[in-house]
Protein backbone atom coordinates (compact mmCIF):
# COMPACT_ATOMS: atom_id res chain seq x y z
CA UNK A 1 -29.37 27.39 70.62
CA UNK A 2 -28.08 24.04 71.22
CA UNK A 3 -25.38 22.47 69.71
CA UNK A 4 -25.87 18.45 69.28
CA UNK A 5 -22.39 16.80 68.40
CA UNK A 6 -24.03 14.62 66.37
CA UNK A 7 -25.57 16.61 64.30
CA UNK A 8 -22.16 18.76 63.78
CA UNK A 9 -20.41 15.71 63.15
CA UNK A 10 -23.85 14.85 60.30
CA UNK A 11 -22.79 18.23 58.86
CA UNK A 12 -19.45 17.93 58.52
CA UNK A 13 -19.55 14.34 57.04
CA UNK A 14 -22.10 15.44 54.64
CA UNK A 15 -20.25 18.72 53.72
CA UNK A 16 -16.89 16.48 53.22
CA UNK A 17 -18.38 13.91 51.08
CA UNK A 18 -20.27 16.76 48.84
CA UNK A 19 -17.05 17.85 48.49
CA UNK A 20 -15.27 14.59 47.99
CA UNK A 21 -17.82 13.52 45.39
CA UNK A 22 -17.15 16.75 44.03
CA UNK A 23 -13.74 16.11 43.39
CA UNK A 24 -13.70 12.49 42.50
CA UNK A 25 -16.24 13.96 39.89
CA UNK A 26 -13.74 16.38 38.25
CA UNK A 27 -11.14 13.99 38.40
CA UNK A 28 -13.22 11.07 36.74
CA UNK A 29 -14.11 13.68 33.72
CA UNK A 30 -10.82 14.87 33.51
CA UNK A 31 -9.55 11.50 33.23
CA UNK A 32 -12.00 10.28 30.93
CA UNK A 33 -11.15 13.20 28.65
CA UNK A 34 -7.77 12.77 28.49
CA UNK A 35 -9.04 9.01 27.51
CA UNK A 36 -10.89 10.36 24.48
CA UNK A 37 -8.20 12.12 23.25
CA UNK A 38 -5.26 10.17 23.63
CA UNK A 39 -7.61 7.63 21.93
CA UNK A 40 -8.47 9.74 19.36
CA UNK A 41 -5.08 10.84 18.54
CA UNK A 42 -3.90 7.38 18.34
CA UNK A 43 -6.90 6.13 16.15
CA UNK A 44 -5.60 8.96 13.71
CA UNK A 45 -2.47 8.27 13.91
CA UNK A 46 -2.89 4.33 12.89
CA UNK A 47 -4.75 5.68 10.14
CA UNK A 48 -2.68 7.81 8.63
CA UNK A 49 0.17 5.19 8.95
CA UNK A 50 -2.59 2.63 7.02
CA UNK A 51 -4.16 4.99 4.22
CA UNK A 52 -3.99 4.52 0.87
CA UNK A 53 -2.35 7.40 0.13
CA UNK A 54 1.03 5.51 1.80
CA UNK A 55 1.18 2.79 -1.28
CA UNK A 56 2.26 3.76 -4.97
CA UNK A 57 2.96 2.50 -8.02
CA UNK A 58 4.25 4.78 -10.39
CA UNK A 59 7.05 5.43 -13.15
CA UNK A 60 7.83 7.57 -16.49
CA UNK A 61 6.95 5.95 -19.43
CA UNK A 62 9.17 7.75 -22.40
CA UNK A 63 9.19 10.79 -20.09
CA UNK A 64 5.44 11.03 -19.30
CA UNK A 65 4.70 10.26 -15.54
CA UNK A 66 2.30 8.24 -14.74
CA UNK A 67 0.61 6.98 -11.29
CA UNK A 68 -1.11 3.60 -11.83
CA UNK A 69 -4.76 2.54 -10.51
CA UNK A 70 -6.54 -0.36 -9.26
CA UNK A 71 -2.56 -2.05 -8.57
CA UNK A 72 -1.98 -5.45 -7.12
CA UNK A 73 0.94 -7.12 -5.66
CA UNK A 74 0.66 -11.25 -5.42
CA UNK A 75 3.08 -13.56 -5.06
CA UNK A 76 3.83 -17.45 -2.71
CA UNK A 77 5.24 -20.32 -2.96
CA UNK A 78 6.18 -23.04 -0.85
CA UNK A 79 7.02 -22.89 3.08
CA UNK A 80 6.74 -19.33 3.59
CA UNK A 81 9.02 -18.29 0.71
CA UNK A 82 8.10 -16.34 -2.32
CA UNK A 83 8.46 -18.56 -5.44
CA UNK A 84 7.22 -16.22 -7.86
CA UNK A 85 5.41 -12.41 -7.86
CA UNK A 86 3.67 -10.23 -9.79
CA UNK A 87 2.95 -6.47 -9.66
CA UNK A 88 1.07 -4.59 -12.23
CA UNK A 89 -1.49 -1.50 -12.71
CA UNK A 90 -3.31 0.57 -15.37
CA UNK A 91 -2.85 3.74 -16.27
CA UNK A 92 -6.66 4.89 -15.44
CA UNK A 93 -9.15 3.44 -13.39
CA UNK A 94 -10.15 0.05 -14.84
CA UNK A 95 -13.51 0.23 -16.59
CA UNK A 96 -17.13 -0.47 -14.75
CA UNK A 97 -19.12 -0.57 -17.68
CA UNK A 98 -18.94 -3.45 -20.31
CA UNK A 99 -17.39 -2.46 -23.15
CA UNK A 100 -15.30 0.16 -22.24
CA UNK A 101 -11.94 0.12 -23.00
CA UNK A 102 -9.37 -1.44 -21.14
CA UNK A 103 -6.50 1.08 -20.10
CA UNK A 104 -2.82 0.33 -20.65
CA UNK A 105 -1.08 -1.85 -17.96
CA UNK A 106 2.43 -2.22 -16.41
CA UNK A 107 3.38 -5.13 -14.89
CA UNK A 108 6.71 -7.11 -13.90
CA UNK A 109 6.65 -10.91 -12.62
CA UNK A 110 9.55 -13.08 -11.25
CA UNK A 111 9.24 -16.96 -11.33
CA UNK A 112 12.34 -18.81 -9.01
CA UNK A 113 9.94 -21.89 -8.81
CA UNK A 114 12.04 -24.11 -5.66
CA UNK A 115 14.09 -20.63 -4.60
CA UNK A 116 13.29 -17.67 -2.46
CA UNK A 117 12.79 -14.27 -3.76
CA UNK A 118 14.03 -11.81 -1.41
CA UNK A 119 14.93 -8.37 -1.27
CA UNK A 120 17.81 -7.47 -3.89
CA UNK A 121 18.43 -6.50 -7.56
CA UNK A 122 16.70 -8.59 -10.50
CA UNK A 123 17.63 -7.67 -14.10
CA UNK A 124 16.81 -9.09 -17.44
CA UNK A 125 17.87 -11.11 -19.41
CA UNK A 126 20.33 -12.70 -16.57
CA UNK A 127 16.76 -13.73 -14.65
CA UNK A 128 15.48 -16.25 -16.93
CA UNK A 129 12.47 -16.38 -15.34
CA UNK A 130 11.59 -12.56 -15.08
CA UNK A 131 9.20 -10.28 -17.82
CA UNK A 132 8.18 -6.93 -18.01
CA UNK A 133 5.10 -6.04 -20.24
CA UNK A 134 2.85 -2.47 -21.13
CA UNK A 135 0.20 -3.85 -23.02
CA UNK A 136 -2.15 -1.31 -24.91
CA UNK A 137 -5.60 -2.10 -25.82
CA UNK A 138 -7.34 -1.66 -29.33
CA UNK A 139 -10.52 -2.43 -31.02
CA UNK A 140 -8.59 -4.99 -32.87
CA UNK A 141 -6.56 -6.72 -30.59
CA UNK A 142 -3.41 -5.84 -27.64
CA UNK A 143 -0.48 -4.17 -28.34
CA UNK A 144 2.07 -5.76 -25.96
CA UNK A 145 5.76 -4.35 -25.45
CA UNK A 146 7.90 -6.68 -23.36
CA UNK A 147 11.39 -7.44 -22.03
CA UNK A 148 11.39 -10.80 -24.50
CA UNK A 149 14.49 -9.36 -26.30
CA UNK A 150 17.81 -9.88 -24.94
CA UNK A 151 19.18 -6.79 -25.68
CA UNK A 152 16.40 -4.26 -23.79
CA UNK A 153 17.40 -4.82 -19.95
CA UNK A 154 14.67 -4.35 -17.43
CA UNK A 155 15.69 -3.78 -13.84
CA UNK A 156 13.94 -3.94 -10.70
CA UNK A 157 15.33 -3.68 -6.96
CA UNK A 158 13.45 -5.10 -4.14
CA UNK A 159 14.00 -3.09 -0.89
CA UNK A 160 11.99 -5.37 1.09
CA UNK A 161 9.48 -7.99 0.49
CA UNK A 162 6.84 -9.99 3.25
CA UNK A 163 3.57 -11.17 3.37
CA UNK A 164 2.97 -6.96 4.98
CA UNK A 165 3.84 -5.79 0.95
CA UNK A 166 7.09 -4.92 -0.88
CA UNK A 167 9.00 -1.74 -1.41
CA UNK A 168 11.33 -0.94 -4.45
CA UNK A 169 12.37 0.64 -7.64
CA UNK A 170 12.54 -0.25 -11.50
CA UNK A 171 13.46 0.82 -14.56
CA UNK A 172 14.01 -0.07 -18.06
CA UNK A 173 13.26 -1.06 -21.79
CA UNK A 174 10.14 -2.99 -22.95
CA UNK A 175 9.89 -3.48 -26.99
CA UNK A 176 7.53 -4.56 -29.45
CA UNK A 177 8.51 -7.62 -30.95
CA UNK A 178 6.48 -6.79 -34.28
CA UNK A 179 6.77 -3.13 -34.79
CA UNK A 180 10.53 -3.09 -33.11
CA UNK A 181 9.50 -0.06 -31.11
CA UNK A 182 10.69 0.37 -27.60
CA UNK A 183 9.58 2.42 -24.63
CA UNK A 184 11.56 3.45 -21.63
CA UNK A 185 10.43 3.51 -18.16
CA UNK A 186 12.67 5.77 -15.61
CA UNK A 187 12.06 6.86 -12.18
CA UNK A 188 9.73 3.67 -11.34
CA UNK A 189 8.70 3.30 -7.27
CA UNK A 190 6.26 1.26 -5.33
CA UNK A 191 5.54 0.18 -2.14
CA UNK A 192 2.34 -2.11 -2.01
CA UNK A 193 0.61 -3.97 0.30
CA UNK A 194 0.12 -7.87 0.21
CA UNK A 195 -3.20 -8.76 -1.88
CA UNK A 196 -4.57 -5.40 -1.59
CA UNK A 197 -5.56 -3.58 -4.33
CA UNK A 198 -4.71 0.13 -3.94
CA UNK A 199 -5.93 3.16 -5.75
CA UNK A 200 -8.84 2.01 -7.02
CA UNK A 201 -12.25 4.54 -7.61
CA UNK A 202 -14.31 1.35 -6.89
């Protein structure tokens, strides 16, 4: 039997790049997984930094803890500064149907129209611009308990504040002007996102 040296050399060069596709194909799979799942893992891991589940709003009203729905923080004002903001929830998911009624609200609002509010400690009555209110719904009309008294102090203390959402802590007295009843709210937190309404069942 003769041996042609080209065909030996046709052999070899088809045996080496069998085996050299081979390879790059093992390679290119084994890269592409590790692609998936490093992709994967960071997809997961952006949303579990995003989720609702990271935002709050919640507090003790008279001892009876409480984790607000459908909560908002707003706020702007003029170059880039935050003038005045509001944050407030209700107690249960707010109602769908027409008619139903309203749940009881929290909310807290500081107005420094021409300053800056930034992170640090705001306290009533020495913020003449700042309110707390609950507000309870009836059939006849709203129930609201407020910081409108000088002597119930409200505090709240802004860890940090952007146009990303703001991060604190409150506590205090709100009263009913007409009935002279108070409640106290202990062991408020938060930490809300900018516009974004958060734990909502919408």
């Amino acid at each position: 039997m003769e041996f042609n040296s080209t065909d030996v050399f046709l052999v070899l060069k088809s045996t080496f790049f069998k085996n050299k596709i081979a390879t790059f194909t093992k390679q290119l799979f084994c890269i592409l997984g590790l692609t998936f799942l490093f992709v994967a893992c960071s997809s997961d891991d952006s949303r579990s930094d995003q989720t609702e589940s990271d935002y709050y709003f919640r507090a003790s009203l008279d001892g009876r803890k409480v984790d607000f729905y459908d909560v908002n923080f707003q706020g702007g004002g003029n170059d880039n500064r935050f003038e005045h903001i509001v944050v407030g929830g209700f107690e249960a998911p707010y109602p769908t149907k027409v008619g139903d009624q309203i749940p009881p609200s929290l909310d807290f609002e500081i107005w420094r129209t021409g300053g800056d509010i930034k992170a640090g400690t705001y306290s009533t009555p020495t913020e003449p611009e700042m309110v707390a209110r609950y507000a309870v719904q009836k059939q006849n009309g709203t129930i609201v308990y407020s910081t409108r008294t000088a002597d119930d102090i409200f505090t709240l203390k802004i860890e940090s504040i952007s146009k990303n959402g703001i991060k604190g802590t409150f506590s205090g007295k709100v009263r009913n002007l007409d009935s002279g009843v108070a409640i106290e709210i202990t062991e408020g937190t938060f930490n809300l996102p900018y516009e974004d309404i958060i734990n909502t069942t919408k």
